[in-house]
Protein backbone atom coordinates (compact mmCIF):
# COMPACT_ATOMS: atom_id res chain seq x y z
CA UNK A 1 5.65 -20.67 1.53
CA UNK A 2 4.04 -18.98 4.64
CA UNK A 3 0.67 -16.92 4.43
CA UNK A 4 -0.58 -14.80 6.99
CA UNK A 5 -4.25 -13.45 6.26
CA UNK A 6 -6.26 -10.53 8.36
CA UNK A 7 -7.27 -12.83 10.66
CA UNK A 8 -4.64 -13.96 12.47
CA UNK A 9 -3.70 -12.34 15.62
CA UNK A 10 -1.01 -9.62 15.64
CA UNK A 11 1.30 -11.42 17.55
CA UNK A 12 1.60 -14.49 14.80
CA UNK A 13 2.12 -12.12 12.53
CA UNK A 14 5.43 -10.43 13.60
CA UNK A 15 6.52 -13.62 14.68
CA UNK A 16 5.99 -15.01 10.97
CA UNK A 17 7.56 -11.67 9.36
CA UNK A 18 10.76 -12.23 11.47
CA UNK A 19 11.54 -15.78 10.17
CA UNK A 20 14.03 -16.52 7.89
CA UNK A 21 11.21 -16.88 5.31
CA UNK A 22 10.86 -14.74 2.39
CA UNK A 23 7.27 -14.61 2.60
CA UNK A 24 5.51 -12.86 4.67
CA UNK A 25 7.86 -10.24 3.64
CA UNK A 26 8.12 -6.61 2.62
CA UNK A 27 5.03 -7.14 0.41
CA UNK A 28 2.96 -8.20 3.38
CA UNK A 29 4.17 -5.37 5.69
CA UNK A 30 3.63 -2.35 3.23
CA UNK A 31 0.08 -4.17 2.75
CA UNK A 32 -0.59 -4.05 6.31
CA UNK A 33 0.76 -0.55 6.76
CA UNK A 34 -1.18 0.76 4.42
CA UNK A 35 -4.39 -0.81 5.51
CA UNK A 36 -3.20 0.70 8.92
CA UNK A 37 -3.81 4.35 7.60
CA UNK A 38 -7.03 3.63 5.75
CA UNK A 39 -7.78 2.30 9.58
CA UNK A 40 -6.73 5.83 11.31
CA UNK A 41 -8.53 7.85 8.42
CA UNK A 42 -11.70 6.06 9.32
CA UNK A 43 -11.04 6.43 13.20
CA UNK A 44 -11.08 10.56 12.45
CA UNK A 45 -14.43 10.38 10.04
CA UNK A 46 -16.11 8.07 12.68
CA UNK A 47 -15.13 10.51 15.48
CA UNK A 48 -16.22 13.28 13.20
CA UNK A 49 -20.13 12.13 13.25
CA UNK A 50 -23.40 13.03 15.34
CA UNK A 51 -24.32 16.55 16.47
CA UNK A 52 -22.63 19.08 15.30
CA UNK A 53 -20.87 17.54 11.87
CA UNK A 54 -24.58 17.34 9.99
CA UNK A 55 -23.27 19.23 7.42
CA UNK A 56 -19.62 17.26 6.34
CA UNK A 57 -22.24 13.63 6.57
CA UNK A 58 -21.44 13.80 3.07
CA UNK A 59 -17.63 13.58 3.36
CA UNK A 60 -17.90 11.09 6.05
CA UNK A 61 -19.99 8.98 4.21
CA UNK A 62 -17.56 8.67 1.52
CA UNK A 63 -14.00 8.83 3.34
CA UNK A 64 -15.19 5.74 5.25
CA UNK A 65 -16.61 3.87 2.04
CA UNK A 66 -13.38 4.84 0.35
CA UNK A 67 -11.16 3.26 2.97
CA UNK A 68 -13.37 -0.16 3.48
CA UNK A 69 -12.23 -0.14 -0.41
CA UNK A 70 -8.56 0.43 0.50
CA UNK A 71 -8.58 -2.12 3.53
CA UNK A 72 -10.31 -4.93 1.09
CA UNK A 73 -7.58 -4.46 -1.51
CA UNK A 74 -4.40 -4.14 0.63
CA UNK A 75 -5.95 -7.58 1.93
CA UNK A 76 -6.38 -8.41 -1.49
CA UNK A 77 -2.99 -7.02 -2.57
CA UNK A 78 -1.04 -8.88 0.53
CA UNK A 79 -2.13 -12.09 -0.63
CA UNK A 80 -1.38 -11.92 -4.43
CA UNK A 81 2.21 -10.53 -3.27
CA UNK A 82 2.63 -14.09 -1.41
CA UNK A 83 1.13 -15.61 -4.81
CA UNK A 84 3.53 -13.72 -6.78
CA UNK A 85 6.71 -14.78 -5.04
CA UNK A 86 5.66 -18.37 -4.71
CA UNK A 87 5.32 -18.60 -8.54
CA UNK A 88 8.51 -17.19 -8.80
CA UNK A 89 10.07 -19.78 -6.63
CA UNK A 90 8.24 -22.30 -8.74
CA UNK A 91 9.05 -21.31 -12.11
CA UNK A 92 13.09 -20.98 -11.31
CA UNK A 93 12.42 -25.05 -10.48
CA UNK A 94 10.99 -25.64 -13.54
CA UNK A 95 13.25 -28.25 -16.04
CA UNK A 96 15.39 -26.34 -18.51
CA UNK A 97 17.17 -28.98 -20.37
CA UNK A 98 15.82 -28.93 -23.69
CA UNK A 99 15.49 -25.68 -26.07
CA UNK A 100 11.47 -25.75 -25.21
CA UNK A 101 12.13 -26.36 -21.59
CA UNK A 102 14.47 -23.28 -21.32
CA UNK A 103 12.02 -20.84 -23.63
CA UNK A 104 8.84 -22.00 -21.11
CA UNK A 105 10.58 -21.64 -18.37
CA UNK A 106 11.98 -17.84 -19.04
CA UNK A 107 8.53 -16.89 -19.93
CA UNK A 108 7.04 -18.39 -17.02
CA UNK A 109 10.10 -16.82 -14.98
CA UNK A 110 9.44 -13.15 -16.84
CA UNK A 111 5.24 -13.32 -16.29
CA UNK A 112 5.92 -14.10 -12.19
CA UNK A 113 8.49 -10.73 -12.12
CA UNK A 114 5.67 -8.67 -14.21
CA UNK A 115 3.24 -9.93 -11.36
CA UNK A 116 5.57 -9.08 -8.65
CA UNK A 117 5.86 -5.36 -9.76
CA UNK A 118 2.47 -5.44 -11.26
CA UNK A 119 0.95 -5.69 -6.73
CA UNK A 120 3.40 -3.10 -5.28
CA UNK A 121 2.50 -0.48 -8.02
CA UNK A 122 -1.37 -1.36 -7.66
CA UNK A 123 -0.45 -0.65 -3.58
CA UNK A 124 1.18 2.89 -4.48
CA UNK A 125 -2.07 3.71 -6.57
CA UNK A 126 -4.22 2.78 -3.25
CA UNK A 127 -1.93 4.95 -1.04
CA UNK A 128 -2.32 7.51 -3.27
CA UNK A 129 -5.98 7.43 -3.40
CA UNK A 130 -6.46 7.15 0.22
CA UNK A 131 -4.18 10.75 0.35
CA UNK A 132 -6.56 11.85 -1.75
CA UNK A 133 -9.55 10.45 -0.30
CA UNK A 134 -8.51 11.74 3.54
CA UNK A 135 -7.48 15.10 2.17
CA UNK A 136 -11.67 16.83 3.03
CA UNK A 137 -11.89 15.60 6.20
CA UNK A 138 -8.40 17.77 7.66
CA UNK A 139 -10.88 20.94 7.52
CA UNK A 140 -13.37 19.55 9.23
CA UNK A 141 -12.89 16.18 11.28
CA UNK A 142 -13.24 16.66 15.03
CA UNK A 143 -10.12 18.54 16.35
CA UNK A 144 -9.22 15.87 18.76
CA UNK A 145 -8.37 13.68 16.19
CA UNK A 146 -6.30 15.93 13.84
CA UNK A 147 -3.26 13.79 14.90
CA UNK A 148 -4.86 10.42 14.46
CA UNK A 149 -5.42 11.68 10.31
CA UNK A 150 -2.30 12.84 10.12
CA UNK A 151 -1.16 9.41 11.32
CA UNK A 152 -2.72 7.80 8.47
CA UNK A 153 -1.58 10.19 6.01
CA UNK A 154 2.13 9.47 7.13
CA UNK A 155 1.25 5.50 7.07
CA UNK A 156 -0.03 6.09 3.27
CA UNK A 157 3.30 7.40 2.22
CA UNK A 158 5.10 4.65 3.95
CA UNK A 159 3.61 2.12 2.68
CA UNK A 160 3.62 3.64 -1.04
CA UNK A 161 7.59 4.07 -0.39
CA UNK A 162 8.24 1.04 1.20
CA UNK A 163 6.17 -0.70 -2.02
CA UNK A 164 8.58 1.70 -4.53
CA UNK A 165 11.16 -0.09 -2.78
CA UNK A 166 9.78 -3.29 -3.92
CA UNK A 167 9.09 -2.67 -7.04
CA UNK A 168 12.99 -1.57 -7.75
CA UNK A 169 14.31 -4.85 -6.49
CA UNK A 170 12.73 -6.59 -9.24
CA UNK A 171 13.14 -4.33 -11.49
CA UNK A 172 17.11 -4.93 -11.33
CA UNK A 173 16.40 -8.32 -12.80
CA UNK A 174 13.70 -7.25 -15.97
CA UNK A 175 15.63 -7.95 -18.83
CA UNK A 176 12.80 -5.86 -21.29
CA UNK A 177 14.54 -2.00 -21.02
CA UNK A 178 11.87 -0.91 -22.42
CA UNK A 179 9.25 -2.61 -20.33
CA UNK A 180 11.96 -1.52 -17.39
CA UNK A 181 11.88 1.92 -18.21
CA UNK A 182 7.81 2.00 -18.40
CA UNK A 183 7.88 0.60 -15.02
CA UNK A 184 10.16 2.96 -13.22
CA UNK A 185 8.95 6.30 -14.71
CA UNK A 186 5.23 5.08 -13.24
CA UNK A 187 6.91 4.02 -10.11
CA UNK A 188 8.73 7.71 -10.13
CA UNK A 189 5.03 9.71 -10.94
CA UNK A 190 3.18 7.57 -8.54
CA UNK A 191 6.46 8.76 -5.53
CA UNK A 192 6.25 12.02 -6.58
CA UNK A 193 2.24 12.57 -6.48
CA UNK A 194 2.74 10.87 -2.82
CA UNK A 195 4.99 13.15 -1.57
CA UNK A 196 3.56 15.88 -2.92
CA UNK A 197 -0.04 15.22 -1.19
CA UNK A 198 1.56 13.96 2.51
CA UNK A 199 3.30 17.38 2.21
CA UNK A 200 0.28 19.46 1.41
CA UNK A 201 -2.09 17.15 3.95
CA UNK A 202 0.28 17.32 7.01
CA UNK A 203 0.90 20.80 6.59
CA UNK A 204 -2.80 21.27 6.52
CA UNK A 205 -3.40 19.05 9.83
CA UNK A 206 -0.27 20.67 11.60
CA UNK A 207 -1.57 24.37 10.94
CA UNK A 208 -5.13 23.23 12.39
CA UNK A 209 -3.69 21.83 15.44
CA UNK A 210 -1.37 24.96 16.05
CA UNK A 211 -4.44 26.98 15.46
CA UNK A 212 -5.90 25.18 18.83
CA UNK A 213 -3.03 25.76 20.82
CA UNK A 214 -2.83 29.21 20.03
């Protein structure tokens, strides 16, 4: 199993996501996108300090506390998606020739597939809170940087798609309908609230910048 971690350097890490290795995978790159707009959303509050903004310190304060918390678990969340698909891989090895062996070994099988939809929703939930978290600062973050939050807002819903994506995979092989079903009507609301804020947000950021040209 390969890792990559946030400190490698960029470079490493493409090279390791274009192996023919399952991990780093799609897990690792919706982590990294994501952390990617909590990155751009803090760019715009950090820009939007000093003279001037005394009166949105408040919202500042809190957008970039909100996304240190969003960059710390897509790190987090990156890592236990490796974790995840390596106990996959080991529980499919595990012996299955008795009765016992083949009950352990579909339970241990079944816990690693809970885990493995388990990170990509948890993802979704941070995208969605960063949406939410970014939305007070479109009003009032310097102008020069209205495209740099609306960057981050469309990195948010990429990474919350791209992680919907990964949760349906392994959904296909959940045996539990019912425990299938719970998971893709959250994985539906948690889509739907995403799209729904990315198309309020950029709407607000692209009327603010046409308001300067004009």
């Amino acid at each position: 199993m390969n890792t990559v971690s946030w400190d490698e350097p960029l470079r490493r890490i493409m090279e390791q996501l274009a192996r023919s290795e399952p991990t780093p995978g799609g897990g690792s790159v919706s982590s990294i996108v994501a952390a990617l707009g909590a990155a751009m959303t803090s760019m715009t509050a950090n820009f939007s300090q000093g003279e001037g903004y005394e009166q949105i310190e408040q919202h500042v304060a809190q957008a970039l506390q909100d996304m240190e918390y969003i960059s710390s678990a897509c790190e987090w969340l990156m890592a236990k998606d490796i974790e995840a698909f390596g106990q996959y891989i080991e529980a499919l090895r595990m012996p299955h020739r008795t009765p016992e062996q083949q009950e352990q070994r579909q339970e241990t099988v079944y816990d690693t597939k809970i885990q493995a939809i388990d990170t990509p929703l948890q993802l979704m939930e941070c995208c969605l809170y960063g949406l939410y978290s970014a939305a007070p600062l479109i009003e009032v973050c310097n102008h020069t940087v209205l495209s740099d939050i609306g960057i981050g807002i469309i990195l948010f819903e990429a990474a919350a798609r791209a992680s919907m994506l990964t949760v349906q995979i392994n959904l296909v092989t959940l045996q539990n309908a019912e425990q299938r079903a719970i998971y893709e009507q959250q994985c539906t609301e948690l889509m739907d609230k995403v799209n729904e804020r990315r198309m309020v947000l950029l709407e607000q950021v692209q009327s603010r910048i046409l308001a300067r040209v004009i």
